[in-house]
Protein backbone atom coordinates (compact mmCIF):
# COMPACT_ATOMS: atom_id res chain seq x y z
CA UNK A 1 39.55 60.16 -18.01
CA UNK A 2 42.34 58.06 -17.04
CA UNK A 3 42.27 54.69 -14.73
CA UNK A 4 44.11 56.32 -11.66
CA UNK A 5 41.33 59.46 -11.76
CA UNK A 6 38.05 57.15 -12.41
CA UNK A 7 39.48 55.29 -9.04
CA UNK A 8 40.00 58.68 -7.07
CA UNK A 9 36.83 59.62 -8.49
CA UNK A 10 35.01 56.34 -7.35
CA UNK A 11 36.84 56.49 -4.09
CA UNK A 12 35.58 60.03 -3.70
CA UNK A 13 31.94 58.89 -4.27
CA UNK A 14 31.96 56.08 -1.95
CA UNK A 15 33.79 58.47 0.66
CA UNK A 16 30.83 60.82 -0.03
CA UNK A 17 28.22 58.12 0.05
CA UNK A 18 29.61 56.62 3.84
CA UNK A 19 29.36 60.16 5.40
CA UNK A 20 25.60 60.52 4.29
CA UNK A 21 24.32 58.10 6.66
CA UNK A 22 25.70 59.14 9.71
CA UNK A 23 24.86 62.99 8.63
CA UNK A 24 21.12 61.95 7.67
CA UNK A 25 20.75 59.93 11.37
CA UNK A 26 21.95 63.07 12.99
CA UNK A 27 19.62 65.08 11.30
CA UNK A 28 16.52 62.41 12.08
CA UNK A 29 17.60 62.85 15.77
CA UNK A 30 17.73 66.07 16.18
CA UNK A 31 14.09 66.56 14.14
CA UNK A 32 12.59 63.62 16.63
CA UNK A 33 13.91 65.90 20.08
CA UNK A 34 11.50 68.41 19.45
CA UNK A 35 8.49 65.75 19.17
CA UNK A 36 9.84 64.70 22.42
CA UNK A 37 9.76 68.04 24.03
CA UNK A 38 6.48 68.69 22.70
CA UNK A 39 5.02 65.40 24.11
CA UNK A 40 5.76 66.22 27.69
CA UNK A 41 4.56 70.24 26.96
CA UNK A 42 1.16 69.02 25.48
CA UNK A 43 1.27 66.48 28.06
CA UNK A 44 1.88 69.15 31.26
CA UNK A 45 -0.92 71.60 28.88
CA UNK A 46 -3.46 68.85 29.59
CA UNK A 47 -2.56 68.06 32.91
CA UNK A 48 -3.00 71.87 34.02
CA UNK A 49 -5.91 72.36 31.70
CA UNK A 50 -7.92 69.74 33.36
CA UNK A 51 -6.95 68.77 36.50
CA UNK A 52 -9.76 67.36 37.68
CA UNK A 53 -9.20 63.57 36.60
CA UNK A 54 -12.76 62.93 37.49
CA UNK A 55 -15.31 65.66 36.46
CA UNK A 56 -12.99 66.86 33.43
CA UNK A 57 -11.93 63.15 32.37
CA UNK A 58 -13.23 63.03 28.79
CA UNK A 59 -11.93 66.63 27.75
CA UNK A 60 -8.50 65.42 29.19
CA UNK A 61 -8.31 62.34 28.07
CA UNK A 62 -9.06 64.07 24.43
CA UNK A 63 -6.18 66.45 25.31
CA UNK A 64 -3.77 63.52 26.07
CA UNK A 65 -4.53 61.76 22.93
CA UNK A 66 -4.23 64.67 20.82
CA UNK A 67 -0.64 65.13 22.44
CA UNK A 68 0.08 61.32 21.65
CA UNK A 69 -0.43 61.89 18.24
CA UNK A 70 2.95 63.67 17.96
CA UNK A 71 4.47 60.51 18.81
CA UNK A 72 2.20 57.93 17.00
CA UNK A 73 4.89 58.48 13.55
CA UNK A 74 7.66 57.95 15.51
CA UNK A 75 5.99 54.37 16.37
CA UNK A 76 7.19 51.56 14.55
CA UNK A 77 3.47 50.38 14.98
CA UNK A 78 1.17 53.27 15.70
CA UNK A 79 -1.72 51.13 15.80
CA UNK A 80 -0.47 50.08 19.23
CA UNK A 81 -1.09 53.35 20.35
CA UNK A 82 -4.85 53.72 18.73
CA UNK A 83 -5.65 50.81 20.95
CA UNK A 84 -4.22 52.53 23.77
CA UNK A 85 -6.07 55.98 23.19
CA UNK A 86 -9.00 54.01 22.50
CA UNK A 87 -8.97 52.69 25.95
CA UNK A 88 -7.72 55.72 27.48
CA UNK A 89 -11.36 57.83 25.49
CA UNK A 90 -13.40 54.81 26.55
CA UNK A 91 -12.04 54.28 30.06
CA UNK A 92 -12.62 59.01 30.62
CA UNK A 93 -16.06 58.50 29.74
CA UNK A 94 -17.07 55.74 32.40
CA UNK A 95 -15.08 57.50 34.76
CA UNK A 96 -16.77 60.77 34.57
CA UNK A 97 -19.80 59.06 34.08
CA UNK A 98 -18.94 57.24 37.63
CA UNK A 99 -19.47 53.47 36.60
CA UNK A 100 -15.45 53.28 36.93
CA UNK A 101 -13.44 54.69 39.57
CA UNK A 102 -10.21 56.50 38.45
CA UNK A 103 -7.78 54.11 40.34
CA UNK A 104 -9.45 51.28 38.08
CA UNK A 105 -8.81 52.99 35.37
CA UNK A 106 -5.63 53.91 35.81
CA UNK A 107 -5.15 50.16 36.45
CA UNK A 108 -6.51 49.04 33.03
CA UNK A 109 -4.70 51.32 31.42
CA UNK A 110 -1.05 50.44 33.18
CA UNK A 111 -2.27 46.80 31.87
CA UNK A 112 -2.87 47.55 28.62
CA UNK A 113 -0.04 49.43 28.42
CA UNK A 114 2.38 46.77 29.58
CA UNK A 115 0.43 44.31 27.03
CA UNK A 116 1.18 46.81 24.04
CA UNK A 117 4.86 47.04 24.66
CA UNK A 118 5.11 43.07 24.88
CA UNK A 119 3.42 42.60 21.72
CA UNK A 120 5.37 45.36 20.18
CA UNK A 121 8.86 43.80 21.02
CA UNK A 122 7.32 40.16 19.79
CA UNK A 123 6.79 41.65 16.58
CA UNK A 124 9.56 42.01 13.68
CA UNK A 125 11.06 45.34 12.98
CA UNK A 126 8.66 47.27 9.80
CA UNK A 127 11.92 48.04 8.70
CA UNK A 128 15.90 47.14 9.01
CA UNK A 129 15.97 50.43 10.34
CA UNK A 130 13.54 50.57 12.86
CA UNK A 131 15.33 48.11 15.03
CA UNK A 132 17.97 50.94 15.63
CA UNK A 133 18.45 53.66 18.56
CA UNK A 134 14.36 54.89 18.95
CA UNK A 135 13.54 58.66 19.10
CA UNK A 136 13.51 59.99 23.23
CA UNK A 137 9.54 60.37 22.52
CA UNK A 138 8.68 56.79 21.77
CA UNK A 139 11.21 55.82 24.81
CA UNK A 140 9.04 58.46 27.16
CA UNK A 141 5.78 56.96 25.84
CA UNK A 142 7.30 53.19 26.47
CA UNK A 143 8.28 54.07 29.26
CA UNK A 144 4.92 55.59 30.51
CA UNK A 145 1.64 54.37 32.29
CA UNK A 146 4.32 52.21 34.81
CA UNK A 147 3.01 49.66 37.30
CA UNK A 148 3.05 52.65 39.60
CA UNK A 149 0.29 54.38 37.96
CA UNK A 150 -2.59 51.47 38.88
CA UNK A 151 -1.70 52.88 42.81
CA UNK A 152 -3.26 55.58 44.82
CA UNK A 153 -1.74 59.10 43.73
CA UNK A 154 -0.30 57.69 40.72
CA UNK A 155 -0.50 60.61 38.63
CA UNK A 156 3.18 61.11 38.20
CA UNK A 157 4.06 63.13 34.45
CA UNK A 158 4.69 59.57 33.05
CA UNK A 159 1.36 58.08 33.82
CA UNK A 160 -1.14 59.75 31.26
């Protein structure tokens, strides 16, 4: 092979390499929208399923953490989120057992919540990568469980 081909062949192969990355991210992105979708379905599911937040708290709260789990491997630290659910199964038990009110638990769980997400952005990225553009499901579950949600008739679709 001569010197001019190798470089159009070279050139050709790093041409080919630069348009994989943008093509793979696309691909990622698209995959991650239906996770995203399917949070807030399961999500809705639960809410309809059991809507009584007192007397059916444990069989939701067991419905909202099996919807979570969509998002946990989207997570750039899904252990965050076991300590949330691990709250959330704790908190559904004392509330339908009546030692906790729902408004207080609602409460713990907005604090929690807000302490999760400031210990996630103190932490370093698990990966170059990970410090890039986040799927729309882990923004929705950042962006859940809002100050607004420790107030009477805080059960909005983002507090869960």
């Amino acid at each position: 092979m001569s010197r001019p081909a190798r470089r159009l062949a070279v050139l050709s192969f790093c041409i080919l390499l630069a348009t994989c990355g943008p093509a793979r991210q696309a691909i990622e992105e698209q995959a991650a929208e239906p996770a995203s979708a399917s949070l807030n379905d399961a999500l809705a599911e639960c809410r309809n399923a059991f809507p009584d937040q007192i007397a059916q708290a444990v069989a939701r709260a067991s419905c909202v953490i099996k919807a979570t789990e969509l998002v946990r491997p989207l997570l750039p630290f899904p252990d965050l989120l076991d300590r949330e659910n691990a709250l959330r199964k704790s908190l559904a038990e004392q509330v339908q057992g009546g030692t906790v009110s729902l408004l207080e638990r609602n409460i713990q769980i907005q604090k929690l919540h807000a302490q999760l997400l400031d210990e996630e952005r103190s932490r370093p990225p698990p990966t170059p990568a990970a410090s890039g553009k986040p799927p729309l499901a882990v923004i929705q579950w950042r962006q859940s469980n809002p100050e607004s949600c420790g107030r009477l008739g805080g059960d909005s679709t983002s507090c869960y």
